[in-house]
Protein backbone atom coordinates (compact mmCIF):
# COMPACT_ATOMS: atom_id res chain seq x y z
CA UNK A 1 18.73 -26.32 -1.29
CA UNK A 2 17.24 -29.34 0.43
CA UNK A 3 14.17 -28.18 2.70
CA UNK A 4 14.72 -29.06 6.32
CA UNK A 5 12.46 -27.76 9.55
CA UNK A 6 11.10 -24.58 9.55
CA UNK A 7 10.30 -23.72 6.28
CA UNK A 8 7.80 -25.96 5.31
CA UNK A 9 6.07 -25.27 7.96
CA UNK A 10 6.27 -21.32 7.40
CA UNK A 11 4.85 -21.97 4.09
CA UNK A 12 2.01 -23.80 5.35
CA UNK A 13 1.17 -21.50 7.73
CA UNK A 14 1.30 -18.33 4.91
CA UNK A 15 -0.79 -20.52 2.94
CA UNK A 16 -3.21 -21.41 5.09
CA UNK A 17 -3.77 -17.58 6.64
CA UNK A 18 -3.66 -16.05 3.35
CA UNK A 19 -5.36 -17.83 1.61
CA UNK A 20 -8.45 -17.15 4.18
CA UNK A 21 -7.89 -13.92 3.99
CA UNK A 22 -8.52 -13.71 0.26
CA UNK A 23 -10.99 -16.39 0.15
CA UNK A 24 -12.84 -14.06 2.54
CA UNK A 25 -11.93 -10.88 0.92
CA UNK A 26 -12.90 -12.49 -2.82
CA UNK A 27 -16.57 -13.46 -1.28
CA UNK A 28 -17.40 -10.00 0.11
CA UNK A 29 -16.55 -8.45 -3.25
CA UNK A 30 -18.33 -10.37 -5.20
CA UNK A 31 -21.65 -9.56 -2.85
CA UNK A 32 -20.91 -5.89 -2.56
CA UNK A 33 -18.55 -2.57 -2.63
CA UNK A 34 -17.88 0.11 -0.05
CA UNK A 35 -18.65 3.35 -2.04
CA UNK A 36 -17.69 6.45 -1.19
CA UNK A 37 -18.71 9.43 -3.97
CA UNK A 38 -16.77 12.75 -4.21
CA UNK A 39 -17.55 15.99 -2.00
CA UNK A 40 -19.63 13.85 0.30
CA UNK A 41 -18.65 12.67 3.59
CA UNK A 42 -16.28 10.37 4.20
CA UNK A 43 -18.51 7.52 5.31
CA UNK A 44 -18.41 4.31 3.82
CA UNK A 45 -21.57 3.36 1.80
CA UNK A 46 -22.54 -0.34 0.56
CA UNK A 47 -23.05 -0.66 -2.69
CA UNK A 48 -24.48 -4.08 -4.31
CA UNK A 49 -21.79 -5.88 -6.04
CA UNK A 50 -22.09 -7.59 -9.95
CA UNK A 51 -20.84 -11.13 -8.91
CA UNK A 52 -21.95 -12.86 -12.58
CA UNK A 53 -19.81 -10.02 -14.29
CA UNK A 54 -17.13 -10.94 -11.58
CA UNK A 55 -17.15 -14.43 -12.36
CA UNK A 56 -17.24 -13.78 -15.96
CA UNK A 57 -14.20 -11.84 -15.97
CA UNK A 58 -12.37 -14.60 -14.33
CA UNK A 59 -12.98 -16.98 -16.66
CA UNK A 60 -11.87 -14.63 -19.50
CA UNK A 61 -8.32 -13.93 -16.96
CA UNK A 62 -7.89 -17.50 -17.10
CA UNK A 63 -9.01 -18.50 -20.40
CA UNK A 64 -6.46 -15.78 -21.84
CA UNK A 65 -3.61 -17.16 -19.62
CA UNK A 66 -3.93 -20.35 -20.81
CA UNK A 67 -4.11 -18.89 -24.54
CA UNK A 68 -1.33 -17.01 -23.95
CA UNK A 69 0.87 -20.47 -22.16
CA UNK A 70 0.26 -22.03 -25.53
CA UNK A 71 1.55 -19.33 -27.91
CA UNK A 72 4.32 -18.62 -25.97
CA UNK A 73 5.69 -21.98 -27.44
CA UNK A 74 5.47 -21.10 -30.74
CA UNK A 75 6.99 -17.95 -30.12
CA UNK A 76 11.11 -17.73 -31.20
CA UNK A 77 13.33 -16.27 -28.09
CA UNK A 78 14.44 -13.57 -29.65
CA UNK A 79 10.25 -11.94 -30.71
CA UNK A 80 9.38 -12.82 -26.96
CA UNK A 81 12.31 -10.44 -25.87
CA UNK A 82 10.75 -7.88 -28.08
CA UNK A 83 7.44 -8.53 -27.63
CA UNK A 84 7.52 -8.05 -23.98
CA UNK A 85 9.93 -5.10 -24.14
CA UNK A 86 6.81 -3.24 -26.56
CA UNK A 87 4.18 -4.49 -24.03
CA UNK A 88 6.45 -2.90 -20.60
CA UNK A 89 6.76 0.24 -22.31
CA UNK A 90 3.26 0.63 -23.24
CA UNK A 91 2.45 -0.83 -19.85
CA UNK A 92 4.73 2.32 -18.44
CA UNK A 93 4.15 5.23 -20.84
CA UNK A 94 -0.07 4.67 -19.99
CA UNK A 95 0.66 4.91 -16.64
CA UNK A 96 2.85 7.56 -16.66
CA UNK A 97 1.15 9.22 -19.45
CA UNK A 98 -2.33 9.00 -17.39
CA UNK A 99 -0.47 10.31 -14.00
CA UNK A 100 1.22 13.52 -15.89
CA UNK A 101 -2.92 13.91 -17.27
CA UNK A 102 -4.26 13.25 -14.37
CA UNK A 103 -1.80 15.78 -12.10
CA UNK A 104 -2.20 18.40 -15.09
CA UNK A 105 -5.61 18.44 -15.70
CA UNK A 106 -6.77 20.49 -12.53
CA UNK A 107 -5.26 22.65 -9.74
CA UNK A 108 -5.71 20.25 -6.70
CA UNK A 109 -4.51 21.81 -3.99
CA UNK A 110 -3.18 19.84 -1.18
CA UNK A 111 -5.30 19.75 2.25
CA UNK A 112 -5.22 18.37 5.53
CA UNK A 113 -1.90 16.36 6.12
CA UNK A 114 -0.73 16.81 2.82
CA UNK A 115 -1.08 20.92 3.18
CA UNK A 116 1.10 20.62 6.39
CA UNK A 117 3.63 18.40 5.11
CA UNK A 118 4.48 20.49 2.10
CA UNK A 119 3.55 23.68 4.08
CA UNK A 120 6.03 22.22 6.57
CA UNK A 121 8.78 21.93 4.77
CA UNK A 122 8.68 25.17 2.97
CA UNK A 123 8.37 26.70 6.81
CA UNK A 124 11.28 24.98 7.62
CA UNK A 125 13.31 26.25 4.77
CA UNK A 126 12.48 30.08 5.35
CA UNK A 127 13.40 29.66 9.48
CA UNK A 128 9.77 29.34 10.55
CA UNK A 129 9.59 26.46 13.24
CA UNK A 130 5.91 27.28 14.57
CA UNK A 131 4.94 24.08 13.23
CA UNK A 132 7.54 22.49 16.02
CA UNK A 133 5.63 24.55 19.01
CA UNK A 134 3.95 22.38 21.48
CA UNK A 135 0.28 21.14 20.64
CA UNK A 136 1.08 22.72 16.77
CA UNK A 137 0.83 19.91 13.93
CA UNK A 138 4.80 18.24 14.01
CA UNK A 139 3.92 18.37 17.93
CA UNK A 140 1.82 16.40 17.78
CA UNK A 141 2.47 14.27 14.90
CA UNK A 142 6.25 14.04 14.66
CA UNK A 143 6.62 10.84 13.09
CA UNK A 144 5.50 13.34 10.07
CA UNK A 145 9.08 14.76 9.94
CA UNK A 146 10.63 12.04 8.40
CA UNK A 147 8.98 12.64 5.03
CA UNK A 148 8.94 16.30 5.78
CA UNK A 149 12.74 16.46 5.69
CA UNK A 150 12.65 15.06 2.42
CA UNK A 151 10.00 16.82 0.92
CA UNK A 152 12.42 20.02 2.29
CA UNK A 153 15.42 18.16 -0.15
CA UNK A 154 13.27 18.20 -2.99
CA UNK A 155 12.01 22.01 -2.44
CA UNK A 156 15.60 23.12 -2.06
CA UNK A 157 15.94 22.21 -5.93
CA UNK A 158 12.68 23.21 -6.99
CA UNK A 159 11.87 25.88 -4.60
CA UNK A 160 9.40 25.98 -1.59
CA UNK A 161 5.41 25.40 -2.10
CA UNK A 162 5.99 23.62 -5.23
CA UNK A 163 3.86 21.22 -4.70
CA UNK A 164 3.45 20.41 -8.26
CA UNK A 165 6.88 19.20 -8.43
CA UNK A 166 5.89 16.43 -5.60
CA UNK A 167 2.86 15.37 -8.24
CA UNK A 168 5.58 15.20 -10.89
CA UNK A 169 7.66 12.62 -8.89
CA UNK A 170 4.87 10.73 -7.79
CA UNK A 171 3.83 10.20 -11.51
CA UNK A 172 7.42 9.12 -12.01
CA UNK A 173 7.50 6.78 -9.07
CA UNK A 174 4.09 5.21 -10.25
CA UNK A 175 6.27 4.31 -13.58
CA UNK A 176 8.94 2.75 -11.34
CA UNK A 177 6.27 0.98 -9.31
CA UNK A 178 5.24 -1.04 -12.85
CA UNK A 179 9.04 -1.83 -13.13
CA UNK A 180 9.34 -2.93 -9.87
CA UNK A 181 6.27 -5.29 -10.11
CA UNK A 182 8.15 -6.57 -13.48
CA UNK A 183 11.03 -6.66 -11.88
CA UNK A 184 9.58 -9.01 -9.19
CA UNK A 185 8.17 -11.28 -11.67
CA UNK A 186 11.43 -11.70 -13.35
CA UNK A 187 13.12 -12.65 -10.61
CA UNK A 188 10.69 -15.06 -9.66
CA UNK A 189 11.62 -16.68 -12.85
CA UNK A 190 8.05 -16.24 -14.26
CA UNK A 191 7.12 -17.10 -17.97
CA UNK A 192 7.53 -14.25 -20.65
CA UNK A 193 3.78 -14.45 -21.02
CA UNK A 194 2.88 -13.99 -17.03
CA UNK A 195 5.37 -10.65 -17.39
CA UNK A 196 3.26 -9.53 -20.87
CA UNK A 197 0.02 -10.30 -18.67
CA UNK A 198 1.22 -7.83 -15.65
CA UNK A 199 2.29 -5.31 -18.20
CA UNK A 200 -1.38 -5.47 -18.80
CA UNK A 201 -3.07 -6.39 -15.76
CA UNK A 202 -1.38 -3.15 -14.23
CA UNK A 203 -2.50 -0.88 -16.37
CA UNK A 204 -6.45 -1.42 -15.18
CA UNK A 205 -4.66 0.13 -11.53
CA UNK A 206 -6.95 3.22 -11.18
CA UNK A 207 -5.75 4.51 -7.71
CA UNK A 208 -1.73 4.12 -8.94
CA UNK A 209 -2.84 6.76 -11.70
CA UNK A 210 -5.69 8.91 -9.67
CA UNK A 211 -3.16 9.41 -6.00
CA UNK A 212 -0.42 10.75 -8.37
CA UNK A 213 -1.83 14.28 -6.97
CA UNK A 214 -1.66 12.96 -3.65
CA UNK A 215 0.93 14.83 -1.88
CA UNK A 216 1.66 12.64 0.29
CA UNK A 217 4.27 9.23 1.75
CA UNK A 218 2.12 6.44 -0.05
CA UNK A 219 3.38 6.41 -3.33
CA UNK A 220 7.14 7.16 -2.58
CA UNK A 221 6.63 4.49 0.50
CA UNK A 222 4.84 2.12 -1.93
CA UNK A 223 8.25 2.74 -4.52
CA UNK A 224 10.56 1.97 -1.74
CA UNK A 225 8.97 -1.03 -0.45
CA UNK A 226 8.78 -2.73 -3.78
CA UNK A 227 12.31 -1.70 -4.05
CA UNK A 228 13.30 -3.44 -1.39
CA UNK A 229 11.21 -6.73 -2.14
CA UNK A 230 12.89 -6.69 -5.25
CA UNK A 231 16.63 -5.75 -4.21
CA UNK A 232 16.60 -8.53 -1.29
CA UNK A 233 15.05 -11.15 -4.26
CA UNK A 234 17.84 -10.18 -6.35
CA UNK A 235 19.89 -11.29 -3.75
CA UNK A 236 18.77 -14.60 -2.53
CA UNK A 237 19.00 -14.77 -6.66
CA UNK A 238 22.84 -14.23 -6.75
CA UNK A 239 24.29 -13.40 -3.45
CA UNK A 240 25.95 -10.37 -4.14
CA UNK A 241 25.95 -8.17 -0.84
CA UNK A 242 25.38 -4.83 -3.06
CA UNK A 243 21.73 -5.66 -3.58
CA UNK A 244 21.69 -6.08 0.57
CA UNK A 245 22.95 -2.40 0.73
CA UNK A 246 20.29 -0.92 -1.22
CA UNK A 247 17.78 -2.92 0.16
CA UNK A 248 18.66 -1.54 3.41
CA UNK A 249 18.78 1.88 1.82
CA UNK A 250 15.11 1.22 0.54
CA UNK A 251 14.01 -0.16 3.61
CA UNK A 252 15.05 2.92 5.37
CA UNK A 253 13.62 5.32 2.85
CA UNK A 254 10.27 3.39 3.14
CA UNK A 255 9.93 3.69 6.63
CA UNK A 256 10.69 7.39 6.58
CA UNK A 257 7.81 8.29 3.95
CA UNK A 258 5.53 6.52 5.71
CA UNK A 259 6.18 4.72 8.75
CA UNK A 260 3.05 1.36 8.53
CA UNK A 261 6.27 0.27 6.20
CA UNK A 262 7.73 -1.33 9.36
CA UNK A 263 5.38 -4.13 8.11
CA UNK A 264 7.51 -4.63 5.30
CA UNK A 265 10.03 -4.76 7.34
CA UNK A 266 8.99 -7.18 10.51
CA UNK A 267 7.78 -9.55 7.00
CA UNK A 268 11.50 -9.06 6.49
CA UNK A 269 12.78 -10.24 9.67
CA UNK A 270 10.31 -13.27 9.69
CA UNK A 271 11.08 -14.27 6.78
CA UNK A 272 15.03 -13.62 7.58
CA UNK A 273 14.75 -16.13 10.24
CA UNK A 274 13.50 -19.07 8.47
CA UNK A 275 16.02 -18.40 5.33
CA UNK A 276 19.16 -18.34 7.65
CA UNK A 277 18.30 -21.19 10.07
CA UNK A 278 18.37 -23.64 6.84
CA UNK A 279 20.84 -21.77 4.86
CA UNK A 280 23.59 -20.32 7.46
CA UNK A 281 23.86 -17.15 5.11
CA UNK A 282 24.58 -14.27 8.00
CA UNK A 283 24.73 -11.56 5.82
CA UNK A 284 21.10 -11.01 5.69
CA UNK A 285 20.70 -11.24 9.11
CA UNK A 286 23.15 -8.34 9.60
CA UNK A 287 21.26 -6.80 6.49
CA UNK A 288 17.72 -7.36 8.61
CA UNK A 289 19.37 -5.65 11.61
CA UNK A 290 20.54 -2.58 10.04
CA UNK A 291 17.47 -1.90 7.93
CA UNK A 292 15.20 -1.69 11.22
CA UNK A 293 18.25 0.08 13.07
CA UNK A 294 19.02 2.62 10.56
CA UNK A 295 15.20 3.15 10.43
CA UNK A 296 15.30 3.91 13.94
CA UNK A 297 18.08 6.02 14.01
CA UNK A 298 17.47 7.65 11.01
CA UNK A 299 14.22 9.24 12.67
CA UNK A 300 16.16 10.31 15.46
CA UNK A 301 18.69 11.78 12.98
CA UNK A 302 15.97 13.88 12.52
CA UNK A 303 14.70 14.81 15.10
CA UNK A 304 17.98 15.84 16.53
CA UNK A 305 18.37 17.80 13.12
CA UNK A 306 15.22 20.27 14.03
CA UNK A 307 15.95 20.16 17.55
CA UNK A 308 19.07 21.90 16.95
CA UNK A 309 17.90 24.21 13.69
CA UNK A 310 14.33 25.30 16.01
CA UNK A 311 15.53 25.06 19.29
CA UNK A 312 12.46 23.29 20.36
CA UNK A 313 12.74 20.20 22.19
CA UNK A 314 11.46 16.65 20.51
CA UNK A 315 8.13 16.07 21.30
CA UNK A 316 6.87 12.53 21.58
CA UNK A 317 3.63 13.13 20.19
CA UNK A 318 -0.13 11.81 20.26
CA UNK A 319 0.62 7.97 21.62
CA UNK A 320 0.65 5.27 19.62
CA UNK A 321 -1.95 3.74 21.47
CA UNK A 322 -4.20 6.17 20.25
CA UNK A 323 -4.60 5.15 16.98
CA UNK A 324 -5.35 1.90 18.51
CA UNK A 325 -8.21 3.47 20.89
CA UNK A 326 -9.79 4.70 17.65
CA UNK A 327 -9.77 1.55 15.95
CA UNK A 328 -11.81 0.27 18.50
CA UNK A 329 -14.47 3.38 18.52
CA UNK A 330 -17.66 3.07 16.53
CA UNK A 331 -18.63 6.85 15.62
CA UNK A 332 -21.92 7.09 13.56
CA UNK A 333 -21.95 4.59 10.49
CA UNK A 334 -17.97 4.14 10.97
CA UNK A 335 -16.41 1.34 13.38
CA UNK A 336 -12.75 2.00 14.21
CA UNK A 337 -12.14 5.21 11.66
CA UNK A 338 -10.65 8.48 12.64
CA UNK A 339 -11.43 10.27 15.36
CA UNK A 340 -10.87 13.98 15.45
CA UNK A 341 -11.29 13.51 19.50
CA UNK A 342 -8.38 11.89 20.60
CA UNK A 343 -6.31 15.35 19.88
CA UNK A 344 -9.01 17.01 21.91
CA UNK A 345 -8.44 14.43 24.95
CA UNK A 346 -4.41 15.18 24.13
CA UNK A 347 -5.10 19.24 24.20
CA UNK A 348 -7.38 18.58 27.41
CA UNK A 349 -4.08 17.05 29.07
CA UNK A 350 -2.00 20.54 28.29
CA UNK A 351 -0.24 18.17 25.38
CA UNK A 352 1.00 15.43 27.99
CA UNK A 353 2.52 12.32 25.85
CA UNK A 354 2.05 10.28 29.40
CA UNK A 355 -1.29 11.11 30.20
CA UNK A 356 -2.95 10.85 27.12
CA UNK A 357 -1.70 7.98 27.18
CA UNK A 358 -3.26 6.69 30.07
CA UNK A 359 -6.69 7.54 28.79
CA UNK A 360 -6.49 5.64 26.30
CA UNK A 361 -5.73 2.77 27.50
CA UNK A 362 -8.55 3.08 29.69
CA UNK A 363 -10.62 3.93 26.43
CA UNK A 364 -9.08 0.68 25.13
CA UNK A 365 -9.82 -1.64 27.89
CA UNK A 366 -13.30 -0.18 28.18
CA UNK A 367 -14.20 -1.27 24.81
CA UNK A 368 -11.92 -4.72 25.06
CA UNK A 369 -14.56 -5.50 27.97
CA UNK A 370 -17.45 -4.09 25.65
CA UNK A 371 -16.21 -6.64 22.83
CA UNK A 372 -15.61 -9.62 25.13
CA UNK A 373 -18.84 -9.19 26.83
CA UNK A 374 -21.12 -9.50 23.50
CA UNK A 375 -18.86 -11.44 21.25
CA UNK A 376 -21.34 -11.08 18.51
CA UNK A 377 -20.66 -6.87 18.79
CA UNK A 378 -17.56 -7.60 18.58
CA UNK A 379 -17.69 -9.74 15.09
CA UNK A 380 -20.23 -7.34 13.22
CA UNK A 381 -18.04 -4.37 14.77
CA UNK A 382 -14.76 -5.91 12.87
CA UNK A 383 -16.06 -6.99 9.62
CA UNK A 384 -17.53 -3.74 9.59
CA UNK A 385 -14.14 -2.03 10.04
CA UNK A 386 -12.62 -4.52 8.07
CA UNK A 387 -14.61 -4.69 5.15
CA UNK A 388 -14.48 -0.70 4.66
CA UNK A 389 -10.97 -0.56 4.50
CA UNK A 390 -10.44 -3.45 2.38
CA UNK A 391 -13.48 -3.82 -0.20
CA UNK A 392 -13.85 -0.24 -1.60
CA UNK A 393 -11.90 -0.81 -5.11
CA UNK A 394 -11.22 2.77 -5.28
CA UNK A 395 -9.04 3.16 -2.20
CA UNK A 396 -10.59 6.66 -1.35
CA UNK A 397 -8.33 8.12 -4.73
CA UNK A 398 -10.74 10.01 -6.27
CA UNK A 399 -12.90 10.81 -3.22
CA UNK A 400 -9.19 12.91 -2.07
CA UNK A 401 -8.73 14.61 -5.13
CA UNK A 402 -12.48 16.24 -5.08
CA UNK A 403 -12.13 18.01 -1.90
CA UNK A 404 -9.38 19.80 -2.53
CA UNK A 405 -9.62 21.48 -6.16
CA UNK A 406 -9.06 25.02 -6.50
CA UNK A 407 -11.73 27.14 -7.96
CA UNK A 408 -10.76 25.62 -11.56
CA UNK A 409 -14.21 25.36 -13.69
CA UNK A 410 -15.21 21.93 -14.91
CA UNK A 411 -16.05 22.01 -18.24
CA UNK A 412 -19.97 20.73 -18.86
CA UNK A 413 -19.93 17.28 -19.66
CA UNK A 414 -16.24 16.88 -19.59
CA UNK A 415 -14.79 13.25 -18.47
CA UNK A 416 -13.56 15.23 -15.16
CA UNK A 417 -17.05 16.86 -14.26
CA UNK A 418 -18.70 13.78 -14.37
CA UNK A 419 -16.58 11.84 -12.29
CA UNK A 420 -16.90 14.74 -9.70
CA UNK A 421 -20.22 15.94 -10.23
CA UNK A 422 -22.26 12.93 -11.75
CA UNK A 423 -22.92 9.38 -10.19
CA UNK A 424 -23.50 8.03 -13.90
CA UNK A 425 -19.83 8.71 -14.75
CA UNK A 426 -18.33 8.55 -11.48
CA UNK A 427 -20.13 4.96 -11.12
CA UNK A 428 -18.94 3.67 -14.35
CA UNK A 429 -15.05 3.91 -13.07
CA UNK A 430 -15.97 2.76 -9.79
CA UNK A 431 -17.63 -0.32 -11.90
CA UNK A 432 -14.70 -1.09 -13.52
CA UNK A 433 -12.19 -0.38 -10.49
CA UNK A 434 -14.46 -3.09 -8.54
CA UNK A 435 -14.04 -5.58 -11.67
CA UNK A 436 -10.09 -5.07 -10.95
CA UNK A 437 -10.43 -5.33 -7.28
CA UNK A 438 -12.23 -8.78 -7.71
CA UNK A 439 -10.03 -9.99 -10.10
CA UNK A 440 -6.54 -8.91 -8.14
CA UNK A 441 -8.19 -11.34 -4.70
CA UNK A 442 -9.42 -13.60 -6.76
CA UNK A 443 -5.70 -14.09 -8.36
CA UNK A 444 -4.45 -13.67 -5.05
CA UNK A 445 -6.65 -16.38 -3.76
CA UNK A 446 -4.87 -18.71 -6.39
CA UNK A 447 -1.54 -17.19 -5.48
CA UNK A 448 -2.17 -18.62 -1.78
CA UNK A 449 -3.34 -22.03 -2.83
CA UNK A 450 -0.88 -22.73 -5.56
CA UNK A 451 2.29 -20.50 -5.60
CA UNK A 452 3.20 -20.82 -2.09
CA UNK A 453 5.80 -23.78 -2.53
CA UNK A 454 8.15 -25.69 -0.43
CA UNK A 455 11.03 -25.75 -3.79
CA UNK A 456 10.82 -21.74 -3.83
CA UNK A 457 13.13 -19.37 -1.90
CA UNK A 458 11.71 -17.39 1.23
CA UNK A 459 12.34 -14.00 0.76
CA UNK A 460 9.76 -14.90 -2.64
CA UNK A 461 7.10 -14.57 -0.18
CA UNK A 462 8.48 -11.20 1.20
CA UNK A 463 5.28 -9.22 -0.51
CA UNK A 464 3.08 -11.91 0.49
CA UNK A 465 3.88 -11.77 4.00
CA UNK A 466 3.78 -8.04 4.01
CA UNK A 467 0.15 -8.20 2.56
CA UNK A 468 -0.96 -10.49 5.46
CA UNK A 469 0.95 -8.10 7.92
CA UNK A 470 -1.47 -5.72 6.60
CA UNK A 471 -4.81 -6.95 6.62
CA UNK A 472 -3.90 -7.97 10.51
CA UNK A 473 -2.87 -4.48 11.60
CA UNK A 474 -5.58 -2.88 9.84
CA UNK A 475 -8.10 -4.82 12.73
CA UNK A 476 -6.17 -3.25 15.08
CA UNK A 477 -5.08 0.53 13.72
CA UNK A 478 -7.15 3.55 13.36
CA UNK A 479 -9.45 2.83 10.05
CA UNK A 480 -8.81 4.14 6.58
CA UNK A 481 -9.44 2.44 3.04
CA UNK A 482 -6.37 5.06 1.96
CA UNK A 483 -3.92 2.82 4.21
CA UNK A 484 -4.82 -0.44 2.13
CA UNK A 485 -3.71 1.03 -1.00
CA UNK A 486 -0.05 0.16 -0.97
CA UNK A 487 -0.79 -3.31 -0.22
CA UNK A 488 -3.25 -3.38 -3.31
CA UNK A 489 -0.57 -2.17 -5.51
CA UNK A 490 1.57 -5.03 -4.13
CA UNK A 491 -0.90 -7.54 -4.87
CA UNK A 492 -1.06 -6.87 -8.93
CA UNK A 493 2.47 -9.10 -9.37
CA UNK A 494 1.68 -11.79 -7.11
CA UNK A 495 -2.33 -12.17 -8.35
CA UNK A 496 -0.79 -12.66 -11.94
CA UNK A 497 1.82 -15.08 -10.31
CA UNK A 498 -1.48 -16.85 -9.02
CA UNK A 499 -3.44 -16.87 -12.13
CA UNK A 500 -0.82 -18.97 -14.13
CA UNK A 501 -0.01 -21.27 -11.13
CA UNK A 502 -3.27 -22.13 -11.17
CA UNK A 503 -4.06 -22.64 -15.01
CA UNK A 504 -0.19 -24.76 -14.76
CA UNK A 505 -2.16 -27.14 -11.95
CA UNK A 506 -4.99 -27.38 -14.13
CA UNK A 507 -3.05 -28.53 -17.13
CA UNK A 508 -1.53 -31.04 -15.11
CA UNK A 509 -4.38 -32.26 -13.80
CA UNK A 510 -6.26 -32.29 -16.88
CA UNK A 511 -3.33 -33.02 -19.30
CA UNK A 512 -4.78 -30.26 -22.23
C-alpha cells in the first residue's frame, strides 16, 4: 500500500514521543530502582541501581541476537519449525509451571479489593446485596461490577469463595499471555530466531509468574488486551471480518476486568483513523465503534442486571475526578498515590456523586495553581510520581502477596521465607527483576528508534501506542506501580522486536 498523508506523520510522531519516553525511562534505571520490601509500608524507597551490570547485559542481548541471525541461516525450514515449537513450550510450561508453584505454595488470602470482589460475587450469588447499599464498597466503586459479574460466572461452576479457582485461571491466562506475545511476533512477520528469543526473554517476567495469586482484573485484562492486539493484527494480515468480531469481543472483555483498558482501546481508535483514511477499509471503523459501544453498554448491562436482582438503584460512585485530585496530592514520601481521604470527603457529603465532585475540583485547581506557581515543584513533584510507578522492576508483585498470607508457617531458610522475611534473598530477585526491567526499555528504546516504519501496517503499532497511552495517564491518575504492570507485560514482544531491528541496522551499516 503506497503511503500517502497521515501516516507518516503518525509514525513520526510515535517515534519521536516514545522513544523519549524510554530513553528517559532506560536512564533512570540504570541510576536507580524504586524498592519496596514485603510487610512494610507501601512507600516507595530508592534503591541505587547496577548500571555496568546493566550495560553488560545489553551487550550480551545483542551479541546473542546477532549469533542467533547468523545460525538461523544454516538452519533447514523444517528444524526451525521444531526448534521453535520445543523453545514455546518450554517458554509456556515454566511459566505456567512457576504460576501453579507459585499459587500452591502458600494460602494467600485475598485482601482489600481483591477480598471484596470475590467476597462480592459470592454475596451476590447467595441474595446478599449489602455490598450495593449506599456508601458500602460497589457504592462507591461500581465500575468494580463489571469484573464482579464475571468472577460470579466462574463461582457458579466452581462454587462461591473459591478463590483458588480464580489463581488457577490466572496461571492459565499467564500461559496464554506468552502465546499471545508469540502470536504478535508472528504476525509481525518476525524471524524464527526473534520468536525463539521471546520464548526466552519472557520467561525472566517475574511479576507475570508472582500476580498469578492476585485475585484480581490485571491479568485477565492484560489476556484480553493482547487478544485483541493480536486478533485486529490478524486482520489487517488477511481481512477476514471474523478476527474483527473477536477483537471486539476482547476489547469488551478487557474493559470489563479492568476498565484503564479504554487505553487500549482510544490507541485503537487512533490508530483506526490513520489506517482507514489511506486505505478506505470501513469495516474497522464500524469494528472501532462497537468495541467502545459495547464496552459502554455492556457496563450498563450490568448495572441494570443488579438493579433489578437488589432492588437498589445504580449508584454513580466516587467521581472520576477523584482519582485525578489524588494524583496531584503529595502525602508523606508519596506524590500523587492513594489517598484513603477522598472516600472520607465522599462520606462527609452523605455519599453525594455531585458534590464530591465539586471538591475536588477545587482540590484540583488548588494544586494546578500550586504547580504553575513554582514550576520547579511541579517537575520534582512528577518525576517523583512518575518514576515510582514506572522504575520499580517488581511492579509491587511480591510486596501484594506478603500481606495477605494466612497463618501458613514458612519453613526456616526456605526460598519463600527469605523472599518474605530476608532482604538477602528478597534483594537477589529484585536484582535480577531490575536486570529485566533495564533490558525490556532498553529494547524498547530500540523498538522506538528502529521498528517504527513508514512500509509497516498501523494497527502494528497498536501495543506501542497503548504503552505511550499509559505512561501519559499515569501523570495524571491516582499513583500505583501495580497499574504499570500490564503495560510491562506488553512491552516483552515489542523490546525483542527492537533488539533485532537494531542489530539488522547495524549489519547494514557495518556490512558483518
Amino acid at each position: 500500500m503506497k503511503m500517502r498523508g497521515i501516516q507518516p506523520l503518525a509514525y513520526r510522531v510515535i517515534q519521536a514521543v516514545g522513544g523519549v519516553i524510554f530513553l528517559c525511562l532506560t536512564y533512570y534505571s540504570l541510576r536507580y530502582s524504586q524498592y519496596m520490601f514485603p510487610q512494610m509500608d507501601e512507600i516507595p524507597i530508592d534503591r541505587k541501581g547496577d548500571p555496568v551490570c546493566c550495560i553488560l547485559a545489553v551487550g550480551v542481548v545483542i551479541l546473542a541476537v546477532f549469533l542467533m541471525m547468523r545460525l538461523e541461516y544454516k538452519i533447514s525450514d523444517r528444524n526451525k519449525a521444531w526448534i521453535e515449537r520445543i523453545f514455546l513450550s518450554i517458554s509456556v510450561l515454566w511459566v505456567t509451571g512457576a504460576g501453579f508453584w507459585w499459587i500452591s505454595s502458600l494460602d494467600r488470602v485475598p485482601e482489600g479489593d481483591q477480598a471484596f470482589v470475590y467476597g462480592g460475587a459470592s454475596y451476590f450469588l447467595e441474595g446478599g446485596y449489602f455490598f450495593l447499599e449506599k456508601g458500602s464498597y460497589c457504592y462507591i466503586y461500581p465500575h468494580q461490577l463489571g469484573l464482579i459479574a464475571l468472577v460470579e460466572v466462574l463461582f457458579l461452576i466452581v462454587g462461591t469463595y473459591n478463590y483458588f479457582a480464580f489463581e488457577v485461571v490466572s496461571v492459565l491466562l499467564a500461559g496464554g499471555i506468552v502465546l499471545l506475545g508469540y502470536g504478535l511476533l508472528k504476525e509481525m512477520n518476525t524471524s524464527v530466531s526473534a520468536r525463539i528469543f521471546y520464548c526466552l526473554f519472557i520467561m525472566g517476567c517475574v511479576p507475570l509468574i508472582c500476580y498469578t495469586s492476585w485475585v484480581y482484573g490485571d491479568l485477565p485484562s492484560i489476556f484480553f488486551a493482547m487478544l485483541a492486539a493480536w486478533l485486529v493484527l490478524r486482520w489487517q494480515n488477511c481481512l477476514r471480518k471474523g478476527y474483527l468480531a473477536g477483537m471486539v469481543a476482547a476489547s469488551v472483555m478487557a474493559v470489563l476486568v479492568r476498565k484503564n483498558s479504554m487505553i487500549l482501546l482510544i490507541a485503537l481508535i487512533l490508530l483506526t483513523l490513520v489506517y482507514v483514511i489511506d486505505s478506505r477499509k470501513w469495516q474497522i471503523v464500524i469494528a472501532a465503534a462497537l468495541a467502545v459501544a459495547m464496552s459502554f453498554l455492556a457496563y450498563q448491562g450490568i448495572y441494570k442486571m443488579y438493579e433489578i436482582r437488589s432492588g437498589y438503584e445504580h449508584s454513580d460512585g466516587l467521581p472520576v475526578n477523584s482519582w485525578i485530585a489524588m494524583g496531584m496530592m503529595e502525602k508523606g514520601d508519596c506524590c500523587g498515590w492513594y489517598d484513603s481521604g477522598v472516600k472520607d470527603i465522599m462520606y462527609a457529603t452523605d455519599c453525594s456523586c455531585d458534590e464530591t465532585k465539586e471538591i475536588m475540583a477545587g482540590i484540583i485547581e488548588e494544586r494546578f495553581h500550586t504547580f504553575t506557581d513554582d514550576p520547579k515543584y511541579a517537575v520534582l513533584f512528577f518525576r517523583k510520581k512518575i518514576l515510582s510507578q514506572w522504575n520499580e522492576p517488581l511492579y509491587q508483585s511480591i510486596y501484594f502477596s506478603a500481606k495477605n498470607l494466612r497463618n501458613d508457617l514458612l519453613e526456616p531458610g526456605s526460598f519463600l521465607e527469605g523472599i518474605y522475611n530476608r532482604p538477602e534473598v528478597h534483594d537477589k530477585v529484585f536484582w535480577f527483576a531490575d536486570l529485566m526491567q533495564a533490558l525490556v526499555y532498553f529494547g524498547m528504546l530500540l523498538y522506538y528508534l528502529f521498528a517504527v516504519r513508514k512500509d509497516t501496517q498501523p494497527f502494528a503499532y497498536l501495543l506501542a501506542v497503548t504503552i505511550i497511552g499509559g505512561f501519559f495517564f499515569s501523570i495524571l491518575w491516582e499513583a500505583k506501580t501495580r497499574y504499570i504492570f500490564p503495560y510491562y507485560v506488553m512491552m516483552y514482544p515489542l523490546a525483542v522486536v527492537g533488539y533485532f531491528r537494531a542489530v539488522e541496522q547495524i549489519r547494514k551499516w557495518t556490512g558483518v
